[in-house]
N, C-alpha and C. Protein backbone atom coordinates (compact mmCIF):
# COMPACT_ATOMS: atom_id res chain seq x y z
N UNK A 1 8.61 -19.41 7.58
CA UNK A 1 9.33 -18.58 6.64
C UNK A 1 9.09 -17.12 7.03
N UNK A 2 10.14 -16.47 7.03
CA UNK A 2 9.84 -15.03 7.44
C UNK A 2 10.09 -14.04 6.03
N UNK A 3 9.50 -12.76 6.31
CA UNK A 3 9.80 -11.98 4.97
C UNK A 3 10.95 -11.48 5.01
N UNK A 4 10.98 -11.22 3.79
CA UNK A 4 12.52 -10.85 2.72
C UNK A 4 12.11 -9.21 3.56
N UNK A 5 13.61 -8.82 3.28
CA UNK A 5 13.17 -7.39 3.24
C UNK A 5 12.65 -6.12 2.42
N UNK A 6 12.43 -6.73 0.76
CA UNK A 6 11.84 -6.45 0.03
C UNK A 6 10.20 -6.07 0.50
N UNK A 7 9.64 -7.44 0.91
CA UNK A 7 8.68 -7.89 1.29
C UNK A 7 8.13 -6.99 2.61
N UNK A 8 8.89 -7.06 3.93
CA UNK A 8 8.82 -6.02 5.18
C UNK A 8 8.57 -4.90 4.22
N UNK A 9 9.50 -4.03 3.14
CA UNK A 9 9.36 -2.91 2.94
C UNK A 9 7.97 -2.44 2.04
N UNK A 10 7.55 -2.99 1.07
CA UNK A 10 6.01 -3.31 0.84
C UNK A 10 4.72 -3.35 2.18
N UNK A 11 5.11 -3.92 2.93
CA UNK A 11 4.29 -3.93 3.63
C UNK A 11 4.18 -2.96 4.56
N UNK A 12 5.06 -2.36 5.19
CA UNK A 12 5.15 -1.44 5.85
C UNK A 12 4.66 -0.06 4.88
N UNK A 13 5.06 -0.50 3.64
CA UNK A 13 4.91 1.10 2.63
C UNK A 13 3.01 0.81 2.33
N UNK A 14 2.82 0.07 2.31
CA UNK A 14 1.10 -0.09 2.03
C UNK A 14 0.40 0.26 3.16
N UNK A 15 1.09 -0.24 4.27
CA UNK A 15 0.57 0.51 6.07
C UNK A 15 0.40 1.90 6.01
N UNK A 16 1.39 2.52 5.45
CA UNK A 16 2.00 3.81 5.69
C UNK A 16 0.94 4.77 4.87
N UNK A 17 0.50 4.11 3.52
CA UNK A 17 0.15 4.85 2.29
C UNK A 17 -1.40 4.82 2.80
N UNK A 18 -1.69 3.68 3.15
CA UNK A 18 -3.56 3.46 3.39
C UNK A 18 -3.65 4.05 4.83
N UNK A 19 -3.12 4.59 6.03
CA UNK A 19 -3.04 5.54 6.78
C UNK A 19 -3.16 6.84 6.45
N UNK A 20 -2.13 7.00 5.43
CA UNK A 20 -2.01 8.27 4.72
C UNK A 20 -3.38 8.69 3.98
N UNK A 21 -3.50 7.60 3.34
CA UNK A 21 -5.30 7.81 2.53
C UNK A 21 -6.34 8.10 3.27
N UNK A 22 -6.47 7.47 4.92
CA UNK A 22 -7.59 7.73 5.87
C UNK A 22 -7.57 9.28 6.76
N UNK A 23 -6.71 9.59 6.68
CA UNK A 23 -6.11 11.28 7.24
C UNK A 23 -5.30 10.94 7.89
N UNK A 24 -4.54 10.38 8.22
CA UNK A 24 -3.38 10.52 9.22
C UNK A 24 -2.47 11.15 8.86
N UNK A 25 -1.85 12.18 9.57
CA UNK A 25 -0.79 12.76 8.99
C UNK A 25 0.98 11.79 9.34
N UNK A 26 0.97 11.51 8.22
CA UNK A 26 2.48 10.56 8.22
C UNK A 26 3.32 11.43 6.94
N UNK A 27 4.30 11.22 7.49
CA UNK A 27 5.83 12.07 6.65
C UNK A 27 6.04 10.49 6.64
N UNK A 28 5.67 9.83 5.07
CA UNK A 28 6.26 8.82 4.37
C UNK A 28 7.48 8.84 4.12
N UNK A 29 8.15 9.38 3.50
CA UNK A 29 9.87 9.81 3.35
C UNK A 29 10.09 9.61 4.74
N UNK A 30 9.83 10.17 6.34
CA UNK A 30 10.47 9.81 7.16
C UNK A 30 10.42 8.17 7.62
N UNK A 31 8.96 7.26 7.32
CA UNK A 31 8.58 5.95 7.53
C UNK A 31 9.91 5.26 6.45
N UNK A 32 10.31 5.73 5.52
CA UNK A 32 10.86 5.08 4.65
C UNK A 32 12.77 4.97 5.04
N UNK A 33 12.92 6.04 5.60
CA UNK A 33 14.14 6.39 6.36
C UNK A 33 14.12 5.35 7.51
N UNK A 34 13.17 5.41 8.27
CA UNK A 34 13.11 4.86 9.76
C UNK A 34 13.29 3.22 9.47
N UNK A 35 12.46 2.87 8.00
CA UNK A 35 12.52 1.30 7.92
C UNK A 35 13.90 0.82 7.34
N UNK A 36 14.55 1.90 7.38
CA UNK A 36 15.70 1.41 6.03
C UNK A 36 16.66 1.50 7.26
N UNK A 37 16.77 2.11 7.78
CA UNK A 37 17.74 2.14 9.31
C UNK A 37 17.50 0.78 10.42
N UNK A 38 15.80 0.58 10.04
CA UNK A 38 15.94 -0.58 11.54
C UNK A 38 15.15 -1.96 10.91
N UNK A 39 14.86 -1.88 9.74
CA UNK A 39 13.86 -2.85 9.41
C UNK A 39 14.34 -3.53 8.35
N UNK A 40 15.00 -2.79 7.56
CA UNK A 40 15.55 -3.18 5.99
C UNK A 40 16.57 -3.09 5.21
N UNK A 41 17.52 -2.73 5.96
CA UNK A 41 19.03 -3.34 6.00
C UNK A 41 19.31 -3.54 5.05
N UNK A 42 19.42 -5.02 4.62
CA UNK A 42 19.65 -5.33 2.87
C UNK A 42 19.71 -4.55 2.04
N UNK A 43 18.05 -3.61 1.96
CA UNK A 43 18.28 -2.98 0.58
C UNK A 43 19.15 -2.32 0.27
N UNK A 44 19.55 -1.24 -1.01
CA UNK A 44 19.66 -0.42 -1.18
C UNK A 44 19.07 0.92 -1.54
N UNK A 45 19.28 2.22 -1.19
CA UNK A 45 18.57 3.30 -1.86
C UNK A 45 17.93 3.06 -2.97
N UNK A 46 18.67 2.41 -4.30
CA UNK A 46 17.68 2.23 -5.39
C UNK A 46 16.83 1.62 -5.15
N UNK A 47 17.52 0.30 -4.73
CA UNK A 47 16.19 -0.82 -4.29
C UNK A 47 15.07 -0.55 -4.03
N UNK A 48 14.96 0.49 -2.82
CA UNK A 48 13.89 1.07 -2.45
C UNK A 48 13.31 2.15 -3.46
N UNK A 49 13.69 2.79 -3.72
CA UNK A 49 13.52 4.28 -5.21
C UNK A 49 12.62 2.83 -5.87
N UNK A 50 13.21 1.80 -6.32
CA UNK A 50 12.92 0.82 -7.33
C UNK A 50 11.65 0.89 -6.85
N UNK A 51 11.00 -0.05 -5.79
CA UNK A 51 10.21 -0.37 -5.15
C UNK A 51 9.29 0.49 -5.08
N UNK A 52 9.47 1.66 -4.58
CA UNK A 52 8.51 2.76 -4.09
C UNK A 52 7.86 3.50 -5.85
N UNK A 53 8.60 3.70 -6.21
CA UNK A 53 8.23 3.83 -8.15
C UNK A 53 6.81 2.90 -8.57
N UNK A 54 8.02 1.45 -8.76
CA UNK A 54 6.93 0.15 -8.69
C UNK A 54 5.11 0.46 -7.92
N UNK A 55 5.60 0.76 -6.73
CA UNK A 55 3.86 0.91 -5.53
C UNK A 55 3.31 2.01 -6.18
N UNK A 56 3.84 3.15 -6.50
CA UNK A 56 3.12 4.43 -6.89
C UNK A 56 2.59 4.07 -8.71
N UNK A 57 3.44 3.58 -9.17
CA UNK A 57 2.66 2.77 -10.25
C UNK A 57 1.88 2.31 -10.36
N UNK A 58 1.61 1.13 -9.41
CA UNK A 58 0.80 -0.28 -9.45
C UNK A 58 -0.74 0.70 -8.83
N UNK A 59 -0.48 1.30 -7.89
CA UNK A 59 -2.09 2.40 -7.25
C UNK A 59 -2.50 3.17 -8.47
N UNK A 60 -1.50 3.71 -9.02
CA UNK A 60 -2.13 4.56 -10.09
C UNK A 60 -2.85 4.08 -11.07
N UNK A 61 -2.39 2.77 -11.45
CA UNK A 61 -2.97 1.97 -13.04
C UNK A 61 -4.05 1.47 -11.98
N UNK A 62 -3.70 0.97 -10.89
CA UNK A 62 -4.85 0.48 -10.48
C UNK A 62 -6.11 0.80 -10.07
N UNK A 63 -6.02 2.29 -10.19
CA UNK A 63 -7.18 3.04 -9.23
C UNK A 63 -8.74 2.47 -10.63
N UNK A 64 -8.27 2.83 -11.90
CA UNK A 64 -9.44 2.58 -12.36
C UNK A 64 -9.90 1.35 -12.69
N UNK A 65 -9.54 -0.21 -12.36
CA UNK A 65 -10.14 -1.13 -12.15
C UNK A 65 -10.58 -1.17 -10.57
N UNK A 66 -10.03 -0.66 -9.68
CA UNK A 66 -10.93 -0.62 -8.23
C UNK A 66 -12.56 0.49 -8.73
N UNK A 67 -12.02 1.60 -9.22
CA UNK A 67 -13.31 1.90 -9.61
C UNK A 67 -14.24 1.49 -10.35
N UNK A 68 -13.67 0.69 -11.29
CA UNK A 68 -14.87 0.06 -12.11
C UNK A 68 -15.06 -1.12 -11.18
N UNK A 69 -14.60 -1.51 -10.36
CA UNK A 69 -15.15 -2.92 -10.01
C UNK A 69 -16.21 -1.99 -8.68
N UNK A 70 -16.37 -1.02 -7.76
CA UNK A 70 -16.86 -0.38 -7.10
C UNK A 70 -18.09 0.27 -8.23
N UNK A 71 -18.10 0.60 -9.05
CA UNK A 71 -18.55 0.85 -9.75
C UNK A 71 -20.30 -0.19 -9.85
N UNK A 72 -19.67 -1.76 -10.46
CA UNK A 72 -20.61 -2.41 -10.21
C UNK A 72 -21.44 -2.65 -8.85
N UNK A 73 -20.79 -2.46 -8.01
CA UNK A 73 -21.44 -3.10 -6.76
C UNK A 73 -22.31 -2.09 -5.94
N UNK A 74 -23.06 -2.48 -5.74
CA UNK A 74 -24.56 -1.65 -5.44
C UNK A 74 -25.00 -2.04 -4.10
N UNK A 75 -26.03 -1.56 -3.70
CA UNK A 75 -26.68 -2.32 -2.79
C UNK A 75 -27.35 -3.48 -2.41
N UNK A 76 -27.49 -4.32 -3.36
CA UNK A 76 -28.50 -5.39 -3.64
C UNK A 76 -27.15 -6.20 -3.75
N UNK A 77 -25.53 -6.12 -3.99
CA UNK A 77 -24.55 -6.96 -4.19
C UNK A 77 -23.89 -7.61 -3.11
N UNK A 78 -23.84 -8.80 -3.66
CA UNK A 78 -23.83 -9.83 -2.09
C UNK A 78 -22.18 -9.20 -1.51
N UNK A 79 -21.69 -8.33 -2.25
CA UNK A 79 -20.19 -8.26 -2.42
C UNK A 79 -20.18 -7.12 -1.15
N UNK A 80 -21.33 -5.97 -1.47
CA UNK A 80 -21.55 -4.94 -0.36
C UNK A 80 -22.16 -5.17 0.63
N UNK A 81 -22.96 -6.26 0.62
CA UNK A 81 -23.36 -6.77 1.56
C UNK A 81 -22.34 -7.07 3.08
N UNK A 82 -21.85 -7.72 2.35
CA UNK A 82 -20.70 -8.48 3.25
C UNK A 82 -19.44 -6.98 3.93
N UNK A 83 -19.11 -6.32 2.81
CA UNK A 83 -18.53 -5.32 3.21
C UNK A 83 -19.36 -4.10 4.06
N UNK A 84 -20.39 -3.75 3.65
CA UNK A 84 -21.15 -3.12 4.45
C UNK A 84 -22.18 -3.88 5.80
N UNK A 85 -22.03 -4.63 6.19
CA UNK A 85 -22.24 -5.27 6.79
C UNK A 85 -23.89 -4.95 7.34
N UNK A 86 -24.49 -4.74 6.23
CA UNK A 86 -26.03 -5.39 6.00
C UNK A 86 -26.13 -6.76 5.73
């Protein structure tokens, strides 16, 4: 089964955004142009507006359960363990 282009466009926009978060300098608006020309066809402008709304939503509400769950995890947590690779 291959992805929808809904799906490609999520994924490529989460590539784009967690790059963006590490310093890379990316012109998202141009990643979003470039995928809609060669990658994602189907949609439409809203579609995407839809979508991209939706992602900037879902990070925002989400930032403070990633922090509270970061929050708990310490050094002694088998959880950082594994991620910090002690």
């Amino acid at each position: 089964m291959s992805l929808s282009d809904r799906e490609k466009f999520i994924m490529h926009m989460v590539t784009v955004m967690t790059l963006s978060a590490m310093g890379d300098p990316i012109d998202i608006q141009l990643v979003q142009r470039e995928m809609r020309k060669n990658r994602i066809r189907k949609l439409t402008d809203d579609e995407i507006n839809s979508i991209w709304d939706d992602l900037k939503e879902e990070v925002l509400n989400g930032k403070a359960v990633y922090e509270e769950m970061m929050n708990k995890f310490n050094e002694n947590s088998d959880v950082y363990k594994r991620f910090s690779g002690i």
